[in-house]
PDB file of N, CA and C in Angstrom:
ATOM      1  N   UNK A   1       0.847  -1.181   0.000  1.00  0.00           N
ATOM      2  CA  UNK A   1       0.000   0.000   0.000  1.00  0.00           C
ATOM      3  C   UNK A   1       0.889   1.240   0.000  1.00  0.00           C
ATOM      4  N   UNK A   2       0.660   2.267  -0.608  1.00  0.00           N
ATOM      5  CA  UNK A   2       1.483   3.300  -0.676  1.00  0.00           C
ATOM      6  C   UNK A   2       0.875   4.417   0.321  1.00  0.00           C
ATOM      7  N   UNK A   3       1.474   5.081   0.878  1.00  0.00           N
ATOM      8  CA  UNK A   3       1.404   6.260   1.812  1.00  0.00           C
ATOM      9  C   UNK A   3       1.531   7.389   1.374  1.00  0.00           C
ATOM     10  N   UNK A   4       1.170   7.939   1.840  1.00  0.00           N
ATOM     11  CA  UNK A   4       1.705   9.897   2.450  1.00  0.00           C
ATOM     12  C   UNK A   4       1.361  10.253   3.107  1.00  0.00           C
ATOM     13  N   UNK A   5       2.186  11.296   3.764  1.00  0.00           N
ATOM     14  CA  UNK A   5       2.109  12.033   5.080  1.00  0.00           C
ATOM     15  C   UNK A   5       1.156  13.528   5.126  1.00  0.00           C
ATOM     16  N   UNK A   6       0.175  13.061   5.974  1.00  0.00           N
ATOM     17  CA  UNK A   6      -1.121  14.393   5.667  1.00  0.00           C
ATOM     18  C   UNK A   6      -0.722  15.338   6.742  1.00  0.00           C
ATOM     19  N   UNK A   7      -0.823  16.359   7.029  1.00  0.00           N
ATOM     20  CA  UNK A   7      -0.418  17.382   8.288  1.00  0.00           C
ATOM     21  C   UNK A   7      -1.932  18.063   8.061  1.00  0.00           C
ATOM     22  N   UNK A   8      -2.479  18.154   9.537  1.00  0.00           N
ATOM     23  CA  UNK A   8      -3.892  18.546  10.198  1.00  0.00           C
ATOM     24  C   UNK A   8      -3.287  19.744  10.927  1.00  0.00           C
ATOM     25  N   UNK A   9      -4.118  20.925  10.593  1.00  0.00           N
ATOM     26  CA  UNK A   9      -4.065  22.258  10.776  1.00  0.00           C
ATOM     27  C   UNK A   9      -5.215  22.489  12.055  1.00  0.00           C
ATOM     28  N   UNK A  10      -4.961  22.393  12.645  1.00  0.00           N
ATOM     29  CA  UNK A  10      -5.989  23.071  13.893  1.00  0.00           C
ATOM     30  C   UNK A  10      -6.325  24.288  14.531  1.00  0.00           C
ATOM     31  N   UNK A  11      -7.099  25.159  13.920  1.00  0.00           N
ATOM     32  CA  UNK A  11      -7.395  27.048  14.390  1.00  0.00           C
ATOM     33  C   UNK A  11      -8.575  26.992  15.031  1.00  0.00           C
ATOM     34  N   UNK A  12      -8.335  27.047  16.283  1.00  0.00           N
ATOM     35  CA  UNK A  12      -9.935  27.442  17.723  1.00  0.00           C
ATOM     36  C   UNK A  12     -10.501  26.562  17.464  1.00  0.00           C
ATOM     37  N   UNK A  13      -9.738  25.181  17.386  1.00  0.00           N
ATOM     38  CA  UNK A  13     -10.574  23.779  17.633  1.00  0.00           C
ATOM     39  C   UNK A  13     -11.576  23.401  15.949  1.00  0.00           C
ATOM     40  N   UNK A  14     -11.229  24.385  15.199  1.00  0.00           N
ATOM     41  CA  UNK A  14     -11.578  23.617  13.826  1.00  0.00           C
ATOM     42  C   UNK A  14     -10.670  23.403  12.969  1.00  0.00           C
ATOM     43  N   UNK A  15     -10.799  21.930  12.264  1.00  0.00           N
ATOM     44  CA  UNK A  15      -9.394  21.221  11.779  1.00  0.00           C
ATOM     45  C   UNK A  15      -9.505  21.351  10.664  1.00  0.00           C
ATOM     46  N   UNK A  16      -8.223  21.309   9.809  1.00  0.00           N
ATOM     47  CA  UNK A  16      -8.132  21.156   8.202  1.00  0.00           C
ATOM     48  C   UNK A  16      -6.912  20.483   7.754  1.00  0.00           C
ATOM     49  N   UNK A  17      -6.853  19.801   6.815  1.00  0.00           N
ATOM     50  CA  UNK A  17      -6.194  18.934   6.288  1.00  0.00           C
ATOM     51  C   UNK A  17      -5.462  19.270   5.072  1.00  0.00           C
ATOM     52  N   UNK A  18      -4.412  19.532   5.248  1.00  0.00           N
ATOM     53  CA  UNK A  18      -3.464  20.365   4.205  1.00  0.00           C
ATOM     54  C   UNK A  18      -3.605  19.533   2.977  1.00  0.00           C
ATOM     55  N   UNK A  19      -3.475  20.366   1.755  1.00  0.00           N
ATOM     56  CA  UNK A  19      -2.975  19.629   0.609  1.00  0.00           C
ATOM     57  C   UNK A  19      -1.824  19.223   0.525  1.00  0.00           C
ATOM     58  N   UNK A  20      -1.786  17.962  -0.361  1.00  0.00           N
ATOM     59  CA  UNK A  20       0.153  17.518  -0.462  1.00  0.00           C
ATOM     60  C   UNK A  20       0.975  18.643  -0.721  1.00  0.00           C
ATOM     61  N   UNK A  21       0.653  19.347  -1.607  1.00  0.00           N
ATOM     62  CA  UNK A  21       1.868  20.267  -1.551  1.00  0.00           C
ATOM     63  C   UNK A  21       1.932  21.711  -0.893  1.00  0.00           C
ATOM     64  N   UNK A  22       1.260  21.911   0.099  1.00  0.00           N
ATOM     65  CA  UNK A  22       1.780  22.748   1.240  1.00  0.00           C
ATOM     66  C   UNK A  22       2.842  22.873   2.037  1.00  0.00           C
ATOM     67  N   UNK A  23       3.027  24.005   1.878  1.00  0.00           N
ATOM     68  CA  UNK A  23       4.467  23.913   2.540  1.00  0.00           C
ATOM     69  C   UNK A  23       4.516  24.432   4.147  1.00  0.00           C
ATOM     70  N   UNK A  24       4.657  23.448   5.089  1.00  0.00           N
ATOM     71  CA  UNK A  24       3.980  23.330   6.317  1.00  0.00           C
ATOM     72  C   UNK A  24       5.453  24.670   7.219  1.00  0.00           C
ATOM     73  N   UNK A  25       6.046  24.298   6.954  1.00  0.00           N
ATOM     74  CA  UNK A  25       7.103  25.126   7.373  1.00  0.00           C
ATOM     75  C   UNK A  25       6.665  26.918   7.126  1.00  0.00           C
ATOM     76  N   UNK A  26       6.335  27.198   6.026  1.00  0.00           N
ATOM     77  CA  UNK A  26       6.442  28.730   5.473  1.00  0.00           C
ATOM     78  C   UNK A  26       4.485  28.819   5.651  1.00  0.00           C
ATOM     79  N   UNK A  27       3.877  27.952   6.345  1.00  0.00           N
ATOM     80  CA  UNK A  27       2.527  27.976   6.847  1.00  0.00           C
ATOM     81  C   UNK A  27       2.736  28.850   8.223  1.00  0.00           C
ATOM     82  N   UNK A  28       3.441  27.808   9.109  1.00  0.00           N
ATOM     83  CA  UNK A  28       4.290  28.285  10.266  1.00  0.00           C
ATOM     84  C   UNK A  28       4.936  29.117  10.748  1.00  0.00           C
ATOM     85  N   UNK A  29       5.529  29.703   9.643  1.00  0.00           N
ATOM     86  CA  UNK A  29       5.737  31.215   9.548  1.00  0.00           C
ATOM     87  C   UNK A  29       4.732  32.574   9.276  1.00  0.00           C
ATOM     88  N   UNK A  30       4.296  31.872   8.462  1.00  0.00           N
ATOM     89  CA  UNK A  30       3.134  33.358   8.613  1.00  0.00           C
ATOM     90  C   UNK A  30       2.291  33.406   9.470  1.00  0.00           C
ATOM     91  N   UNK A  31       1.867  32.022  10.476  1.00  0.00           N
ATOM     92  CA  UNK A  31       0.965  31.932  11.461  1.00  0.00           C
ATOM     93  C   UNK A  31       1.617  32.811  12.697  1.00  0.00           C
ATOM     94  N   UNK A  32       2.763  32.646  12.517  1.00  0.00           N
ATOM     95  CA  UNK A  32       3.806  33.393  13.743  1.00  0.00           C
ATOM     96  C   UNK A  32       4.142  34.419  13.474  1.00  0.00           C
ATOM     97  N   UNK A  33       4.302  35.093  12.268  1.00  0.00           N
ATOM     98  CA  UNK A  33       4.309  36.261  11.666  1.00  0.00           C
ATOM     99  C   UNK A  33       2.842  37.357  12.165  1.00  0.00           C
ATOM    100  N   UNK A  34       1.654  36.542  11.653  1.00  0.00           N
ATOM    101  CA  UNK A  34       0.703  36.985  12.073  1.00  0.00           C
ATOM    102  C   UNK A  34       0.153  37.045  13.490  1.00  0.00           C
ATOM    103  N   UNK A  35       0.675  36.294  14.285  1.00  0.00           N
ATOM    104  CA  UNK A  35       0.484  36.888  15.644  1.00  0.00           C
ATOM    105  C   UNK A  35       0.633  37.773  16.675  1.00  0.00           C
ATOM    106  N   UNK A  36       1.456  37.831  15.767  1.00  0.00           N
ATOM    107  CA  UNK A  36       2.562  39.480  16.413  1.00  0.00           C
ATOM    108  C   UNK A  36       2.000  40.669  15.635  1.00  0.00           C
ATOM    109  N   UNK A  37       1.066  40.826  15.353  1.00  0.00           N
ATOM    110  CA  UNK A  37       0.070  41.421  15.031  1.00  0.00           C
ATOM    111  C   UNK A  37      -1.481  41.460  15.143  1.00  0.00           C
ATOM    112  N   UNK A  38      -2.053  42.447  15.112  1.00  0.00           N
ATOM    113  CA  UNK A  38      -3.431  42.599  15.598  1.00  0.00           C
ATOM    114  C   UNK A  38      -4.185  41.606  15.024  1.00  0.00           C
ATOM    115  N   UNK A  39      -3.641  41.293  13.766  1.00  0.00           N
ATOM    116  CA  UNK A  39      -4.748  40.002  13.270  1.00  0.00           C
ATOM    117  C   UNK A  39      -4.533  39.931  11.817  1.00  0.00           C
ATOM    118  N   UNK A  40      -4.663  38.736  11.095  1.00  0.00           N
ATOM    119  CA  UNK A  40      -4.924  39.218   9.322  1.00  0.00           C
ATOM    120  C   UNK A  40      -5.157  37.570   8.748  1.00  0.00           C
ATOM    121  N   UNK A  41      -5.398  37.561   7.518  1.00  0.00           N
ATOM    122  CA  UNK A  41      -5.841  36.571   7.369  1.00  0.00           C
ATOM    123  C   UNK A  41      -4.674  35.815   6.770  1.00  0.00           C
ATOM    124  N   UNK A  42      -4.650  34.031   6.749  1.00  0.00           N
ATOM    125  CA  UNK A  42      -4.012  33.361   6.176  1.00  0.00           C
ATOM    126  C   UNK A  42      -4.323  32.214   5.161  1.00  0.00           C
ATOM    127  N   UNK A  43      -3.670  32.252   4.359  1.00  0.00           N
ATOM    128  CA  UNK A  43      -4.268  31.074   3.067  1.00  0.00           C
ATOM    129  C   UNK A  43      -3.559  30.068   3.468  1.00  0.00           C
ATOM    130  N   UNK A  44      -4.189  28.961   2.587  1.00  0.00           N
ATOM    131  CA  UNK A  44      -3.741  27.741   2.455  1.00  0.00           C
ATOM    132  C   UNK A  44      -4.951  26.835   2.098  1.00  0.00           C
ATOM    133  N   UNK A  45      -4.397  25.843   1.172  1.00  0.00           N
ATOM    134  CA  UNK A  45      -5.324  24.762   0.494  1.00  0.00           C
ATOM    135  C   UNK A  45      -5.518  23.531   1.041  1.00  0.00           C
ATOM    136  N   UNK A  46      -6.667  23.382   1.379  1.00  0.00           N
ATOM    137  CA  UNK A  46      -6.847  21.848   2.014  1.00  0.00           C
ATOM    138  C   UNK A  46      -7.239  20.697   1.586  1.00  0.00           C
ATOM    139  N   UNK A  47      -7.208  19.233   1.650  1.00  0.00           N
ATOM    140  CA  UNK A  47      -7.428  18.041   0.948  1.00  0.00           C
ATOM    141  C   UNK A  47      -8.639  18.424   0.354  1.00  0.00           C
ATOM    142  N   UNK A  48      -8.851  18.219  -0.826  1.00  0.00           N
ATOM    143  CA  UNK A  48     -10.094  18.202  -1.823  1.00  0.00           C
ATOM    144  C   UNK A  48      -9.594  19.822  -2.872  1.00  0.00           C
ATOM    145  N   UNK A  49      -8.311  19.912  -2.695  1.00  0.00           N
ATOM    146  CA  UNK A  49      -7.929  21.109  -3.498  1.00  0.00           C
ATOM    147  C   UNK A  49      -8.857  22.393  -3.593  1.00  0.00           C
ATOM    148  N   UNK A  50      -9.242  22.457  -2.010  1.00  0.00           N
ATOM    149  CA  UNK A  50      -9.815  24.172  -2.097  1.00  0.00           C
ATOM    150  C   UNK A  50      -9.168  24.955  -1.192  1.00  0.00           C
ATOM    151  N   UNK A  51      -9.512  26.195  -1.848  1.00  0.00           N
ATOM    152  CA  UNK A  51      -8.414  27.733  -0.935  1.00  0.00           C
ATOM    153  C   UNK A  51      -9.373  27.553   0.448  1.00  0.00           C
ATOM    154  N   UNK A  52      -8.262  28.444   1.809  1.00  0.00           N
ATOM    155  CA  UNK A  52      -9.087  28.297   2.923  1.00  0.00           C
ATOM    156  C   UNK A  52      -8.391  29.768   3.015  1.00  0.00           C
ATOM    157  N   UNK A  53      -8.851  30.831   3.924  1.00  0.00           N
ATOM    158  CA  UNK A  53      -8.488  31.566   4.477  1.00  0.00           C
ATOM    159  C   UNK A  53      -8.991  32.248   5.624  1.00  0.00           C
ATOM    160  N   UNK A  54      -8.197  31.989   6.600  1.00  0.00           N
ATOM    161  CA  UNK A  54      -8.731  32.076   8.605  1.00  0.00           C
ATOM    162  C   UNK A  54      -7.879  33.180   8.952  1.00  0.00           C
ATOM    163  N   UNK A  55      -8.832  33.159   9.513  1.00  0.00           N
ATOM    164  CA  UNK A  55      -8.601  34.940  10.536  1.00  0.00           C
ATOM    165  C   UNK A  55      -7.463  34.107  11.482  1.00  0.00           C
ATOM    166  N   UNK A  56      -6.072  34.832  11.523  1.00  0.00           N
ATOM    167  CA  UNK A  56      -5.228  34.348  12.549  1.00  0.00           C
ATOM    168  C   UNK A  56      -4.846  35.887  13.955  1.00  0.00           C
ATOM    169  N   UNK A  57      -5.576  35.895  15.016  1.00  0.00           N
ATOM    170  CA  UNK A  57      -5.253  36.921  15.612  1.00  0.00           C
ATOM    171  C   UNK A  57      -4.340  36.747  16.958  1.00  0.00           C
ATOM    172  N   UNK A  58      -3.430  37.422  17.845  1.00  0.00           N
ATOM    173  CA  UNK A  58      -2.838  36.489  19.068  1.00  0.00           C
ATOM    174  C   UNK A  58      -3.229  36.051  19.730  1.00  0.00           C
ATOM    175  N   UNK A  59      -4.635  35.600  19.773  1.00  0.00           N
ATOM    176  CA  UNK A  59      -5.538  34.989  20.803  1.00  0.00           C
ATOM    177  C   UNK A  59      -6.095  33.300  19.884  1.00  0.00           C
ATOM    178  N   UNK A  60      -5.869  33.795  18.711  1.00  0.00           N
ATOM    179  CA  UNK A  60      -5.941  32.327  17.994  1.00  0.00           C
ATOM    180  C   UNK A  60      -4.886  31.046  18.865  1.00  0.00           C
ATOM    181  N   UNK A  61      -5.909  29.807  18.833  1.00  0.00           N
ATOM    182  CA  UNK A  61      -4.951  28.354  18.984  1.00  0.00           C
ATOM    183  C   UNK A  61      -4.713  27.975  18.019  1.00  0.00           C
ATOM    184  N   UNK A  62      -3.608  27.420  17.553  1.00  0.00           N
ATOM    185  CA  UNK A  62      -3.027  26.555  16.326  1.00  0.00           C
ATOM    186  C   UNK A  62      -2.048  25.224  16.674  1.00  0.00           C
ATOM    187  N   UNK A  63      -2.473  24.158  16.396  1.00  0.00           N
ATOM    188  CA  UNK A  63      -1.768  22.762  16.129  1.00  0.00           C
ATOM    189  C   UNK A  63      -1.335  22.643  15.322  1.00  0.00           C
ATOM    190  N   UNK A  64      -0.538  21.736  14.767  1.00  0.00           N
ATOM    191  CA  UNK A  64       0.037  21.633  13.041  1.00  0.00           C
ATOM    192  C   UNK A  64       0.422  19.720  13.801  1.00  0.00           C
ATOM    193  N   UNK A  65      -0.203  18.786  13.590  1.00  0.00           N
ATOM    194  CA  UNK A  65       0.204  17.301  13.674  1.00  0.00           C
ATOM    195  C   UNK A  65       0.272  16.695  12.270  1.00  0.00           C
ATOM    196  N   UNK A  66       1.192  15.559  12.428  1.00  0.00           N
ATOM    197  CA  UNK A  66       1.445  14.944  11.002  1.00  0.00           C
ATOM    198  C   UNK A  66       1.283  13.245  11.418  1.00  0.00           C
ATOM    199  N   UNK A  67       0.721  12.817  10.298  1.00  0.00           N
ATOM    200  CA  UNK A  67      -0.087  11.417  10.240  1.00  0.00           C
ATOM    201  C   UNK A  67       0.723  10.749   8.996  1.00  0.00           C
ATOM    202  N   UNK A  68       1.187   9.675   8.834  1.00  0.00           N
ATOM    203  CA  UNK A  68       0.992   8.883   7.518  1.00  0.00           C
ATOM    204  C   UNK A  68      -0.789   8.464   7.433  1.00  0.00           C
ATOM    205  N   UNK A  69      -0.710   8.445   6.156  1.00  0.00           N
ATOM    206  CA  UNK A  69      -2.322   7.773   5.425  1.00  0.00           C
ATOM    207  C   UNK A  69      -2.248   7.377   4.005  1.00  0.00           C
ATOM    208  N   UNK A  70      -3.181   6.400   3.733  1.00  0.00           N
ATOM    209  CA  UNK A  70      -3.308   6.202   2.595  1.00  0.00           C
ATOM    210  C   UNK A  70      -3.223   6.804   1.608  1.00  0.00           C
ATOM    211  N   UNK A  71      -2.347   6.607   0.335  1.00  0.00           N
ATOM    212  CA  UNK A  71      -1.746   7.819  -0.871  1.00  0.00           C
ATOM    213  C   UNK A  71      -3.341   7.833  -1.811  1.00  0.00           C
ATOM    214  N   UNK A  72      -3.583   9.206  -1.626  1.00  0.00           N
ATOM    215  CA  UNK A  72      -4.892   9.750  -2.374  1.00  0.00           C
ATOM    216  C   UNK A  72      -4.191  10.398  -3.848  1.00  0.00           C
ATOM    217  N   UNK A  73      -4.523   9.946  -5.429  1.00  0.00           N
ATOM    218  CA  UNK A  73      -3.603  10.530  -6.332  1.00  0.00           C
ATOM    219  C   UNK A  73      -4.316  12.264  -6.480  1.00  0.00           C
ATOM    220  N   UNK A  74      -5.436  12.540  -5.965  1.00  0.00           N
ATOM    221  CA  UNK A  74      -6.360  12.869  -6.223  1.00  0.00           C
ATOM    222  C   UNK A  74      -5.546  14.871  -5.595  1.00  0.00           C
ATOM    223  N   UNK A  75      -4.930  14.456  -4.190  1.00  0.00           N
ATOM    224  CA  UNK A  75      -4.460  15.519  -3.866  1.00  0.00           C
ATOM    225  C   UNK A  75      -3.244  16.026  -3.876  1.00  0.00           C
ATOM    226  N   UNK A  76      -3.786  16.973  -5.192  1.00  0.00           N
ATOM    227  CA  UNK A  76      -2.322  17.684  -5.505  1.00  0.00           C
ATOM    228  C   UNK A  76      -2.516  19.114  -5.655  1.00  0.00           C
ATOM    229  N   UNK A  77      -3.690  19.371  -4.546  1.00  0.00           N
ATOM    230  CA  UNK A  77      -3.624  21.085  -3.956  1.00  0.00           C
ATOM    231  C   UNK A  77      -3.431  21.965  -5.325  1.00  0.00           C
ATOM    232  N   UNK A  78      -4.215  21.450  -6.407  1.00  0.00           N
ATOM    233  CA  UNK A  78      -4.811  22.101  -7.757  1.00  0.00           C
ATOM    234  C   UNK A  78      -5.608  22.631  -8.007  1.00  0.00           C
ATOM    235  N   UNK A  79      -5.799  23.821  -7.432  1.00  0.00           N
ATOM    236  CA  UNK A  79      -6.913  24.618  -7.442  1.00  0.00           C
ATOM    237  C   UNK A  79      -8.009  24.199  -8.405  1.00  0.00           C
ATOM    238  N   UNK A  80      -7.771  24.054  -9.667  1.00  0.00           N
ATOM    239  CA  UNK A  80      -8.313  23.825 -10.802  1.00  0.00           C
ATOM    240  C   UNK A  80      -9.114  22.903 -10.642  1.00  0.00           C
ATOM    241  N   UNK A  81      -8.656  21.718  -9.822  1.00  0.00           N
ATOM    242  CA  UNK A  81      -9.201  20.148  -9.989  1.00  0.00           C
ATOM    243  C   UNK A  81      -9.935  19.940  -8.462  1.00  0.00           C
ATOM    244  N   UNK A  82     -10.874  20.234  -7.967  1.00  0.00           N
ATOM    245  CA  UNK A  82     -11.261  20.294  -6.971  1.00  0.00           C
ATOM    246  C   UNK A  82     -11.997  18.975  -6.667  1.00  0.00           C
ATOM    247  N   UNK A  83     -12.094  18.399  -5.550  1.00  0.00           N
ATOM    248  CA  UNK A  83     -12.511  16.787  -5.694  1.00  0.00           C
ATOM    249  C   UNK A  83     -13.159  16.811  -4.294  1.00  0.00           C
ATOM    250  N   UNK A  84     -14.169  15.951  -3.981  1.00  0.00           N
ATOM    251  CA  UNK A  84     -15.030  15.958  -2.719  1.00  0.00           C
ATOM    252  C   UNK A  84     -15.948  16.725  -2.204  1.00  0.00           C
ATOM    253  N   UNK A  85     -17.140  16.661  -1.306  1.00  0.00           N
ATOM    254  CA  UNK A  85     -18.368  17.154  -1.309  1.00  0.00           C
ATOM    255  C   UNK A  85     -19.105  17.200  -2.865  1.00  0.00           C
ATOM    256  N   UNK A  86     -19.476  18.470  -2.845  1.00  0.00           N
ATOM    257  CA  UNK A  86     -20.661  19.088  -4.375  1.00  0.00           C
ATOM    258  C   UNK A  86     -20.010  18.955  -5.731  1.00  0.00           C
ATOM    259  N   UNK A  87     -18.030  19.004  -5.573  1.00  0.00           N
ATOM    260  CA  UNK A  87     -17.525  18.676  -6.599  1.00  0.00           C
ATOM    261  C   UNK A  87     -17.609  17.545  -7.169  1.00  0.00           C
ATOM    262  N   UNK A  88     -17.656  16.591  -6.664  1.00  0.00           N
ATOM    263  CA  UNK A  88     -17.348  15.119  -7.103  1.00  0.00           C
ATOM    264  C   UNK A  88     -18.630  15.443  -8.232  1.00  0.00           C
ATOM    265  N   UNK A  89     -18.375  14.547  -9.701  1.00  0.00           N
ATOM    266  CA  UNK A  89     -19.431  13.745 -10.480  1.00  0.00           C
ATOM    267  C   UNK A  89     -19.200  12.408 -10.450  1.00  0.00           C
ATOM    268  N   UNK A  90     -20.574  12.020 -10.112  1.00  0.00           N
ATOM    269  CA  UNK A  90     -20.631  10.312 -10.241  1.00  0.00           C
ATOM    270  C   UNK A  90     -20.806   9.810 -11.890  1.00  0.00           C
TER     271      UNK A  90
END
């Protein structure tokens, strides 16, 4: 079975699930960037290849955990190709 490693984003107890190619490091930085400030928002794309953008202010909680899971070919954080919920066609 083939793998990859998913990293779960956690802001005030609601979770999101990064796309494969996020770059969890320079995520981490702007989350810390942005705290040291009054507040602003941050992007990033989550499994099913859609944009997210959360209010990060210094009172925000943030987790960042990493999992192996089953290799999905599906996520490759392509804006274009969006997959799961209303997107999917059967």
């Amino acid at each position: 079975m083939q793998t990859m490693i998913q990293t779960e984003v956690t802001i005030d107890g609601t979770s999101y699930l990064l796309a494969q190619d996020q770059d969890v490091t320079e995520l981490r930085r702007q989350v810390e960037a942005t705290v040291r400030t009054s507040g602003a928002f941050v992007d990033f794309v989550v499994v099913g290849n859609r944009e997210v953008s959360v209010l990060i202010t210094p009172h925000s909680h943030v987790t960042i955990t990493v999992a192996t899971v089953a290799f999905d070919p599906r996520d490759t954080g392509d804006l274009d190709y969006p997959f799961g919920g209303y997107f999917d066609v059967l």
